[in-house]
PDB file of N, CA and C in Angstrom:
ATOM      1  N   UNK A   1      -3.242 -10.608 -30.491  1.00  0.00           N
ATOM      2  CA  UNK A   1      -3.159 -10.280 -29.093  1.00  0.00           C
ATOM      3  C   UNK A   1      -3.676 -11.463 -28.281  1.00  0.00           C
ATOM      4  N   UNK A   2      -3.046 -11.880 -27.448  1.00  0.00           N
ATOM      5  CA  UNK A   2      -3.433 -12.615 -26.431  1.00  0.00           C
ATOM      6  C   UNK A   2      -4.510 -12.332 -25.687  1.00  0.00           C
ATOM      7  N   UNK A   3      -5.173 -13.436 -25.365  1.00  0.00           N
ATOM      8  CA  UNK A   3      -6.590 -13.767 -23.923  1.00  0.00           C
ATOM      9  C   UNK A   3      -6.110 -13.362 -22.796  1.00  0.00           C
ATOM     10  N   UNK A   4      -6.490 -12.473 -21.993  1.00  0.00           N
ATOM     11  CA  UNK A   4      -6.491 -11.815 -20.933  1.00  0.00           C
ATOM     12  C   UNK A   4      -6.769 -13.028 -20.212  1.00  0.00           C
ATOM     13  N   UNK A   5      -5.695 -13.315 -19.217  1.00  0.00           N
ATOM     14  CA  UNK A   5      -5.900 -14.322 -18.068  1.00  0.00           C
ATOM     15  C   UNK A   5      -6.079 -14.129 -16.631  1.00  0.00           C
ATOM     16  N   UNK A   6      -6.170 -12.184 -16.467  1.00  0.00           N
ATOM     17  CA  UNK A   6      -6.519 -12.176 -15.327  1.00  0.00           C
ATOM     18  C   UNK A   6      -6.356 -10.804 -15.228  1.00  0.00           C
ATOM     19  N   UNK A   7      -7.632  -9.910 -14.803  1.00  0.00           N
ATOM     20  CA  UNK A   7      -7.737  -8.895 -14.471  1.00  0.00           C
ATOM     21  C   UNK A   7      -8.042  -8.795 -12.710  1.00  0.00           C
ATOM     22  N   UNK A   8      -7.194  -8.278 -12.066  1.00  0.00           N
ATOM     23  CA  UNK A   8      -7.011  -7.911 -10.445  1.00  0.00           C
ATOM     24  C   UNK A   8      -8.092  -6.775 -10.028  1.00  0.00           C
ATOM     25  N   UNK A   9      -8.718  -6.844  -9.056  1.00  0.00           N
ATOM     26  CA  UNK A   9     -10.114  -6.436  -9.088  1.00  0.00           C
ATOM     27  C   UNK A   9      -9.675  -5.664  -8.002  1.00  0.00           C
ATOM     28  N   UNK A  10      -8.976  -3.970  -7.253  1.00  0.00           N
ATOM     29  CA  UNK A  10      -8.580  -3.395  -6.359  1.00  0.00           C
ATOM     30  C   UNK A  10      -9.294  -2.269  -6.244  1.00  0.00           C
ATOM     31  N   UNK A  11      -9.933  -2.516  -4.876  1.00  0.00           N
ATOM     32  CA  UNK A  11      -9.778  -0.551  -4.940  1.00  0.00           C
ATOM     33  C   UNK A  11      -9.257  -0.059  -3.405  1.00  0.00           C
ATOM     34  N   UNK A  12      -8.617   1.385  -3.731  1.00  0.00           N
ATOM     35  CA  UNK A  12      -7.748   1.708  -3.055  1.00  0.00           C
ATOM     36  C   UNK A  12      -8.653   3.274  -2.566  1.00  0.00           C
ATOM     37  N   UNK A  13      -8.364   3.622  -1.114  1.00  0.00           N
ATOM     38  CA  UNK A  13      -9.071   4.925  -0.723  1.00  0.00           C
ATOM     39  C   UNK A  13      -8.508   5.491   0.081  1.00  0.00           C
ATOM     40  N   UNK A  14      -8.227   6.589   0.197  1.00  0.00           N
ATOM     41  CA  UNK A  14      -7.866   7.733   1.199  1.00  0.00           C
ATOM     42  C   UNK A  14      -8.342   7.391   2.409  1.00  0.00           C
ATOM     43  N   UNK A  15      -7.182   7.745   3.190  1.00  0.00           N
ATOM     44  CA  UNK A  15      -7.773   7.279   4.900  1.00  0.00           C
ATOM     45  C   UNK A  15      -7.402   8.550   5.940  1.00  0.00           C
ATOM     46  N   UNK A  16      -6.397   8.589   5.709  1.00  0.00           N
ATOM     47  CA  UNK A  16      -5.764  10.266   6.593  1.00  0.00           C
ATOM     48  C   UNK A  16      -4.553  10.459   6.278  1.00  0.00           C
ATOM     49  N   UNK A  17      -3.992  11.626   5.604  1.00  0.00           N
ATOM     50  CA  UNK A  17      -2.050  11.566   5.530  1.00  0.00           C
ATOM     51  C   UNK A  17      -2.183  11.273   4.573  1.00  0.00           C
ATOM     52  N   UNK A  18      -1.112  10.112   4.576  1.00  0.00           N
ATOM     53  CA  UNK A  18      -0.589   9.629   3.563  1.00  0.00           C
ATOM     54  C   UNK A  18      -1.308   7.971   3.877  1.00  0.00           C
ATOM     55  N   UNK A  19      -2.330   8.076   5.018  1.00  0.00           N
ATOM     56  CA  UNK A  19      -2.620   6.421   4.913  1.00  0.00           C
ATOM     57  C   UNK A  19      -3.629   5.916   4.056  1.00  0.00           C
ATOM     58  N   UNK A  20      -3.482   5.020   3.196  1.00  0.00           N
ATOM     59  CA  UNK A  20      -4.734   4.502   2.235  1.00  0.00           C
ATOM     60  C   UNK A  20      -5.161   2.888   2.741  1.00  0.00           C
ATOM     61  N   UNK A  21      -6.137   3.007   2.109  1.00  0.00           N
ATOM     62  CA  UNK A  21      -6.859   1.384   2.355  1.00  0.00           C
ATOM     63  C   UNK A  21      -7.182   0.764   1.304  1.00  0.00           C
ATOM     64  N   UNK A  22      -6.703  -0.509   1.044  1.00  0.00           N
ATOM     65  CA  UNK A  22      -7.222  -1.316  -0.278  1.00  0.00           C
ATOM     66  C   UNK A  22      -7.601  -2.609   0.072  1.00  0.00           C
ATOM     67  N   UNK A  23      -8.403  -2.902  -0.099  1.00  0.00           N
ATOM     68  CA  UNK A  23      -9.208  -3.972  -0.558  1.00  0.00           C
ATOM     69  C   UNK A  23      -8.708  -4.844  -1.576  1.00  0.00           C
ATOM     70  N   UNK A  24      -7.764  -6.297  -1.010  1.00  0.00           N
ATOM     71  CA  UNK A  24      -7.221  -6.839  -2.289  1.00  0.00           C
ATOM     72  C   UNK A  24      -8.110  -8.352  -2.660  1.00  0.00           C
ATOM     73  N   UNK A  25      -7.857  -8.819  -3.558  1.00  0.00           N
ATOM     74  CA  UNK A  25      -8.776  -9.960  -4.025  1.00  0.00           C
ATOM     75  C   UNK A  25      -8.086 -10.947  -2.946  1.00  0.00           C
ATOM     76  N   UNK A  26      -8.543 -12.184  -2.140  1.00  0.00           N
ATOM     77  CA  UNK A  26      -8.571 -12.931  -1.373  1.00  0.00           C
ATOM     78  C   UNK A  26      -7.795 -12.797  -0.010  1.00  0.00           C
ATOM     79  N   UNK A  27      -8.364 -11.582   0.004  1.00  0.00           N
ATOM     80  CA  UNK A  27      -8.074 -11.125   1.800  1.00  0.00           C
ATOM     81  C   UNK A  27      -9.782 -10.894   2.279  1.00  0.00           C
ATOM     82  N   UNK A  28      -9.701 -10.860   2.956  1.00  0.00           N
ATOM     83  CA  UNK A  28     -11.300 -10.700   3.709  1.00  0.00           C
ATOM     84  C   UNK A  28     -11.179  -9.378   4.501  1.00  0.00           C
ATOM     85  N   UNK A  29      -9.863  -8.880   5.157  1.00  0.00           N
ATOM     86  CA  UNK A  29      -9.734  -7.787   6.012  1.00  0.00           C
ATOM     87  C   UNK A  29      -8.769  -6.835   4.648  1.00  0.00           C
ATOM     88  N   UNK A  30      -9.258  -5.434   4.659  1.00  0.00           N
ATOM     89  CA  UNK A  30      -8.624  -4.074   3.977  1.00  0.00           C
ATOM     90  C   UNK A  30      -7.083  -4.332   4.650  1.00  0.00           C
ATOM     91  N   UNK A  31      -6.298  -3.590   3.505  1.00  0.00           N
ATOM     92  CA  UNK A  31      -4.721  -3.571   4.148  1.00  0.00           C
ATOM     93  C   UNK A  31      -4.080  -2.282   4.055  1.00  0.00           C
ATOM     94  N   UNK A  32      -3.876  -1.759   5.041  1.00  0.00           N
ATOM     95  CA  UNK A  32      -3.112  -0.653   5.007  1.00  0.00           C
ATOM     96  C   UNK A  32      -1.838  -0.016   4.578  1.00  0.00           C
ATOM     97  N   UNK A  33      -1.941   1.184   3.910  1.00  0.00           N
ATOM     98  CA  UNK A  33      -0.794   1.252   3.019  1.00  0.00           C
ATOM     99  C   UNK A  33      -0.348   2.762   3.848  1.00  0.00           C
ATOM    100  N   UNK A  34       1.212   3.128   4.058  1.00  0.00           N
ATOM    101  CA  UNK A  34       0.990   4.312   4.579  1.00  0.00           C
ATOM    102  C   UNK A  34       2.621   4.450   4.645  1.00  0.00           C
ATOM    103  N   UNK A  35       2.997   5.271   5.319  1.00  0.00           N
ATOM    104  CA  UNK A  35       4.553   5.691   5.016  1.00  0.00           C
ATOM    105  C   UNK A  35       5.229   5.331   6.709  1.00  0.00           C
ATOM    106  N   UNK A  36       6.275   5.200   6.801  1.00  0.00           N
ATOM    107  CA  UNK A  36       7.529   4.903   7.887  1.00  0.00           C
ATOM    108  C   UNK A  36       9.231   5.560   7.309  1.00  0.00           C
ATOM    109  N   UNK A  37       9.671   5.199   8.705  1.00  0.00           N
ATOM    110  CA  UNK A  37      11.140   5.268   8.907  1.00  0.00           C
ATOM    111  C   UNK A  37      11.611   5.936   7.676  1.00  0.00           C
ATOM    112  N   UNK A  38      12.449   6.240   6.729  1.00  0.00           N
ATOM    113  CA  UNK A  38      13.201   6.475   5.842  1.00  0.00           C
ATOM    114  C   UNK A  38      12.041   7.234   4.410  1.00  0.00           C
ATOM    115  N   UNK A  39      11.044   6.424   4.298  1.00  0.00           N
ATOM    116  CA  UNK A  39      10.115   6.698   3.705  1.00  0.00           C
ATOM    117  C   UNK A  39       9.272   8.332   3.740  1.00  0.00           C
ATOM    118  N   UNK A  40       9.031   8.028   5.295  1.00  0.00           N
ATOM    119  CA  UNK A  40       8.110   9.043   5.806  1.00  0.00           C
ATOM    120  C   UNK A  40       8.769  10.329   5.836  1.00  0.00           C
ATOM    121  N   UNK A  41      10.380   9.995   6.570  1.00  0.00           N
ATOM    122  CA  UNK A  41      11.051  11.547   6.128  1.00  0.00           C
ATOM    123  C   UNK A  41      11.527  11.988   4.632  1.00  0.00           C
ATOM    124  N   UNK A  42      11.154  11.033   3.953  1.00  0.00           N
ATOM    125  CA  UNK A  42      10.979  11.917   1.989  1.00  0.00           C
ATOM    126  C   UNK A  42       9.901  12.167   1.914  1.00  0.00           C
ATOM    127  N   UNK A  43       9.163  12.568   2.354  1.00  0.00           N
ATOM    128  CA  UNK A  43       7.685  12.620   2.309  1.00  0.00           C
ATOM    129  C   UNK A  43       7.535  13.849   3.555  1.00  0.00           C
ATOM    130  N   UNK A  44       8.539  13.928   4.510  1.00  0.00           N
ATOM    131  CA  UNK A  44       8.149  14.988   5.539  1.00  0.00           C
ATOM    132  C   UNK A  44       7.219  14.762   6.453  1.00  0.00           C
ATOM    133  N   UNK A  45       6.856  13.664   6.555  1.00  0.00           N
ATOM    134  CA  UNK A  45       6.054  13.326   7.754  1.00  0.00           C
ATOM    135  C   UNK A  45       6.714  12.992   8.822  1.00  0.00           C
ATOM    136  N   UNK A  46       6.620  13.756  10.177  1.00  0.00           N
ATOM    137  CA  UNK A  46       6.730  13.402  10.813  1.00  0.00           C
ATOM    138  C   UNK A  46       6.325  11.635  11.694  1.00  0.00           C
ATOM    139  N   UNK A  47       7.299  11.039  11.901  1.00  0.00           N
ATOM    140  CA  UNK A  47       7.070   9.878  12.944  1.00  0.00           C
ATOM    141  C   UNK A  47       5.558   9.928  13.717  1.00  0.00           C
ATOM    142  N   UNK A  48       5.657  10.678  14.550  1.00  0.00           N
ATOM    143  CA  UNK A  48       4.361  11.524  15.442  1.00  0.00           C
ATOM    144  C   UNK A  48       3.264  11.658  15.071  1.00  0.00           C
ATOM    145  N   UNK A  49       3.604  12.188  13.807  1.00  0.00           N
ATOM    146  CA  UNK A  49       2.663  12.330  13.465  1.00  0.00           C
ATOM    147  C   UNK A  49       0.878  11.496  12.378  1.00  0.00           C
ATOM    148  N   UNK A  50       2.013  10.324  12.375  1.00  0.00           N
ATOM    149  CA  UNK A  50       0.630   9.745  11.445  1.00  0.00           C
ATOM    150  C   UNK A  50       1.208   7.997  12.129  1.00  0.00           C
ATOM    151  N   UNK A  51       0.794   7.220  12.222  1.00  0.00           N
ATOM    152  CA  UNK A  51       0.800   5.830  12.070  1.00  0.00           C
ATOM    153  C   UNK A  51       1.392   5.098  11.160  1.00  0.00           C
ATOM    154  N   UNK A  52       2.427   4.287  11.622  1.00  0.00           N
ATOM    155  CA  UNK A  52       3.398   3.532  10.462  1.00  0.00           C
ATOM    156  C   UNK A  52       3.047   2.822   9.781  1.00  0.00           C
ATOM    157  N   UNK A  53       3.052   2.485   8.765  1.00  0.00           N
ATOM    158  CA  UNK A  53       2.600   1.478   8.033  1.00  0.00           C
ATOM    159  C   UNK A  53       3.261   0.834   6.999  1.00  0.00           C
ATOM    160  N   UNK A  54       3.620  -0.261   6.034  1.00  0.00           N
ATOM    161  CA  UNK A  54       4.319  -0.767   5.322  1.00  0.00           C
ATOM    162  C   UNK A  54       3.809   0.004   4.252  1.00  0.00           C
ATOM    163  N   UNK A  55       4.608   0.890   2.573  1.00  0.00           N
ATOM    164  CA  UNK A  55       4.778   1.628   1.899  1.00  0.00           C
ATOM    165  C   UNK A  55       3.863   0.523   0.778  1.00  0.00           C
ATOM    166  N   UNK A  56       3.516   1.573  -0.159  1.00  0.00           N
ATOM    167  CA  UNK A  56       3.564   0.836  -1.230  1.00  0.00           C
ATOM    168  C   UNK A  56       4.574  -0.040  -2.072  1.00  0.00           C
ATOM    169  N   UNK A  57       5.616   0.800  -2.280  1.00  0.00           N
ATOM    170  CA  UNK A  57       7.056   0.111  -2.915  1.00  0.00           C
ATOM    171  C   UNK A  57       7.378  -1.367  -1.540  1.00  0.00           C
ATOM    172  N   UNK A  58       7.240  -1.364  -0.158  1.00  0.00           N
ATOM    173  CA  UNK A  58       7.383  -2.761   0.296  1.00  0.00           C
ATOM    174  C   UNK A  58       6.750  -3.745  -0.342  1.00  0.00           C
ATOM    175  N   UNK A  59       5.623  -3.352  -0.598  1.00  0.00           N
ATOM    176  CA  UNK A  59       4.433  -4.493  -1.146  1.00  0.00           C
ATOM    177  C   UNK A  59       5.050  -4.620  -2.589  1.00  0.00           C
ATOM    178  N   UNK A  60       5.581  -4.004  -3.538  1.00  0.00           N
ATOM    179  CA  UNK A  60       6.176  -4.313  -4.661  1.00  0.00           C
ATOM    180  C   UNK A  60       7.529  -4.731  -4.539  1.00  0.00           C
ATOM    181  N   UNK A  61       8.441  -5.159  -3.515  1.00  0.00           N
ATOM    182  CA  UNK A  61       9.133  -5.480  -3.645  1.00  0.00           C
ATOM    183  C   UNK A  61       9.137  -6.986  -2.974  1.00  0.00           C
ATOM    184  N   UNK A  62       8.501  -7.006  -2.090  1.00  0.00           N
ATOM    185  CA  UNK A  62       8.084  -8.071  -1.451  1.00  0.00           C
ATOM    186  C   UNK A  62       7.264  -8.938  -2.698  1.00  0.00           C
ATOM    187  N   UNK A  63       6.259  -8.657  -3.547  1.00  0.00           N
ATOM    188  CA  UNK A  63       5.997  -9.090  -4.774  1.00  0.00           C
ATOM    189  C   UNK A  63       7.234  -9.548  -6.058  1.00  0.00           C
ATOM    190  N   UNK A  64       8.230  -9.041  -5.837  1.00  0.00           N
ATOM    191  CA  UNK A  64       9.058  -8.976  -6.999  1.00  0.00           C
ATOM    192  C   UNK A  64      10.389 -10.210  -6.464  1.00  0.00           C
ATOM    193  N   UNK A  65      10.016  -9.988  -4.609  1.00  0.00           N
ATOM    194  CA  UNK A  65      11.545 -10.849  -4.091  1.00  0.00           C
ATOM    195  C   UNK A  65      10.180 -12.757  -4.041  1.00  0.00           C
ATOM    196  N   UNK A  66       9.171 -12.366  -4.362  1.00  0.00           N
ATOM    197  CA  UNK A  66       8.408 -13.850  -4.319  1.00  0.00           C
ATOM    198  C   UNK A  66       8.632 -14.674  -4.749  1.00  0.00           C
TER     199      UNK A  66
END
């Protein structure tokens, strides 16, 4: 088995809804994770009702189109 070259050090917490907060390694400010547009209505959230935010799956795809 191979030497582990890098374990990612995250933690992620409940904020309200569906909004979470994580703490990623070389950011200094928390980043918000939370649901929108197309997202939010599979999920049934109303627009109105919670604050938009970029999804988890953006951040993995935005990772994957890098």
């Amino acid at each position: 088995m191979a030497n582990v070259a890098y374990v990612s050090r995250v933690k992620v917490e409940p904020v309200e809804g569906k909004i979470r907060r994580a703490q990623l390694p070389a950011e200094e400010e928390p980043i918000l994770f939370g649901v929108h547009s197309e997202v939010a209505e599979h999920y049934g959230v109303s627009p109105d009702a919670e604050e938009s935010h970029s999804s988890t799956l953006d951040y993995l795809v935005a990772a994957a189109g890098g």
